[in-house]
C-alpha atoms as a PDB file:
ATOM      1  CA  UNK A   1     196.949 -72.949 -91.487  1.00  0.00           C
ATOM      2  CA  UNK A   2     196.688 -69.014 -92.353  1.00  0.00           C
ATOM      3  CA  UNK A   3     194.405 -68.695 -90.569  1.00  0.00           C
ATOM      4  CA  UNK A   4     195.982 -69.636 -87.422  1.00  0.00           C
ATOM      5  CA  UNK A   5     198.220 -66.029 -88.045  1.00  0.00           C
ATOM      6  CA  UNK A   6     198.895 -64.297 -84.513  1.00  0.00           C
ATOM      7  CA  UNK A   7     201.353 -62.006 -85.785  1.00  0.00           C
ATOM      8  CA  UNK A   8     201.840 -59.967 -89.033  1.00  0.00           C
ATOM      9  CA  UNK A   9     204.331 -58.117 -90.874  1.00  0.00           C
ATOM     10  CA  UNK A  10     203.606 -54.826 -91.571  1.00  0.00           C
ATOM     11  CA  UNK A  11     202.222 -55.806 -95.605  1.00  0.00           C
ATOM     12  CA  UNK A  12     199.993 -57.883 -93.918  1.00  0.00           C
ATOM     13  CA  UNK A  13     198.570 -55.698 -91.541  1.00  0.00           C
ATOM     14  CA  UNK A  14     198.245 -52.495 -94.022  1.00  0.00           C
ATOM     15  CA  UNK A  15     195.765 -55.746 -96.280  1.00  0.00           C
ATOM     16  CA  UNK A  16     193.661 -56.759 -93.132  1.00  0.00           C
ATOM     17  CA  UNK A  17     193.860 -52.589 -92.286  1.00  0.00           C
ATOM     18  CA  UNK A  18     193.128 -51.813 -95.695  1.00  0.00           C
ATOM     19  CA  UNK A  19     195.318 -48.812 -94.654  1.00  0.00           C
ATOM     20  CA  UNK A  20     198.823 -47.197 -96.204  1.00  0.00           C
ATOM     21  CA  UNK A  21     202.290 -48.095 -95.361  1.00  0.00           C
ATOM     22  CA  UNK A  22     203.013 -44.532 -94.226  1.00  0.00           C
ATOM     23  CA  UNK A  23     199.312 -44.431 -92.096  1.00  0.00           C
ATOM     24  CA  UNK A  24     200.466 -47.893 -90.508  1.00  0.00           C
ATOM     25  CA  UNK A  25     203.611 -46.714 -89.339  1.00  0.00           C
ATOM     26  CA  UNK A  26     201.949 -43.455 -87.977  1.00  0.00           C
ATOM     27  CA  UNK A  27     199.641 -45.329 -85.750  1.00  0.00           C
ATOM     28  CA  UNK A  28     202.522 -47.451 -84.618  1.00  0.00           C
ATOM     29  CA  UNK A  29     205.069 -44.338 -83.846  1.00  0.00           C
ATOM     30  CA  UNK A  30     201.842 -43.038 -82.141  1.00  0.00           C
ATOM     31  CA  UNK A  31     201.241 -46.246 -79.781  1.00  0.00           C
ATOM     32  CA  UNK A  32     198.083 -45.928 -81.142  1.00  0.00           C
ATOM     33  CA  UNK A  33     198.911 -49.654 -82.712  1.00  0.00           C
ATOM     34  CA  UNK A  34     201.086 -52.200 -81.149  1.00  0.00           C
ATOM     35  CA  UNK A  35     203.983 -54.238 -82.055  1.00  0.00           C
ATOM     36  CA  UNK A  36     206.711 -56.234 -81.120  1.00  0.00           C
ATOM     37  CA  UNK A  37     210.288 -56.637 -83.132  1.00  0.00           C
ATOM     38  CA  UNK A  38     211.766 -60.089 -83.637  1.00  0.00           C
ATOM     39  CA  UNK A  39     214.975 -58.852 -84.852  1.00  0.00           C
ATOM     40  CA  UNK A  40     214.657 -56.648 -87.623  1.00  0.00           C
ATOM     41  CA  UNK A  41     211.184 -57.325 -88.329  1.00  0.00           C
ATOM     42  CA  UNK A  42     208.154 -55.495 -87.013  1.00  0.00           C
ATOM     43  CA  UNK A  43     205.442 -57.794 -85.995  1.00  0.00           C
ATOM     44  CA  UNK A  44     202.010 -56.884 -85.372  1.00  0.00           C
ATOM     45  CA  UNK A  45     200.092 -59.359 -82.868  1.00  0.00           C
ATOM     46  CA  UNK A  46     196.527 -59.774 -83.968  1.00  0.00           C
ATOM     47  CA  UNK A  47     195.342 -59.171 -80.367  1.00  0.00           C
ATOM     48  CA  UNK A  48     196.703 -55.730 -81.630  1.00  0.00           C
ATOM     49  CA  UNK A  49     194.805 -55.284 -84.653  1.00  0.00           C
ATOM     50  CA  UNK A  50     191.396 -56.303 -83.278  1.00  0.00           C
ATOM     51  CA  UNK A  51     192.342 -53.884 -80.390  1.00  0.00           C
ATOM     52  CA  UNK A  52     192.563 -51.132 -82.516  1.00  0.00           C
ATOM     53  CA  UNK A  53     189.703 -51.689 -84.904  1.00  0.00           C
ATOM     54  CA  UNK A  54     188.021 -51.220 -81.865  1.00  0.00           C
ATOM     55  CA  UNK A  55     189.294 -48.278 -80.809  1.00  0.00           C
ATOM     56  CA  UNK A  56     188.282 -46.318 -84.462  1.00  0.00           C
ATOM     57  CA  UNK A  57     184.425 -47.976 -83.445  1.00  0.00           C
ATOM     58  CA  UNK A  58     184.995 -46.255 -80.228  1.00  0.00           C
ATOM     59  CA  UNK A  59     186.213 -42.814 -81.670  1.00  0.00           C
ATOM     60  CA  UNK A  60     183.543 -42.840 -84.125  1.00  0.00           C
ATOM     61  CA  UNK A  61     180.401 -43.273 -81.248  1.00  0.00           C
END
């Protein structure tokens, strides 16, 4: 079942990222990254993730 994740928390993201808290939130604040909140919590969709994995292939052609 974990791998039927759509959305992740923010620690989940920055393991599948391999990036920082701090660079996470950057890219967020920057709209670089999406997210949705469900209440408190930040969620990051996982259409998101692979969206911007390849926009750093893109920016590194």
């Amino acid at each position: 079942m974990a791998d039927d994740v759509q959305l992740y928390r923010v620690p989940d993201a920055m393991l599948k990222l391999r990036m920082s808290r701090s660079v996470i939130y950057e890219q967020l604040r920057s709209g670089r990254l999406r997210s949705v909140k469900q209440g408190r919590c930040r969620l990051i969709p996982e259409s998101a993730l692979r969206e911007y994995i390849a926009l750093l292939q893109q920016e590194a052609s």
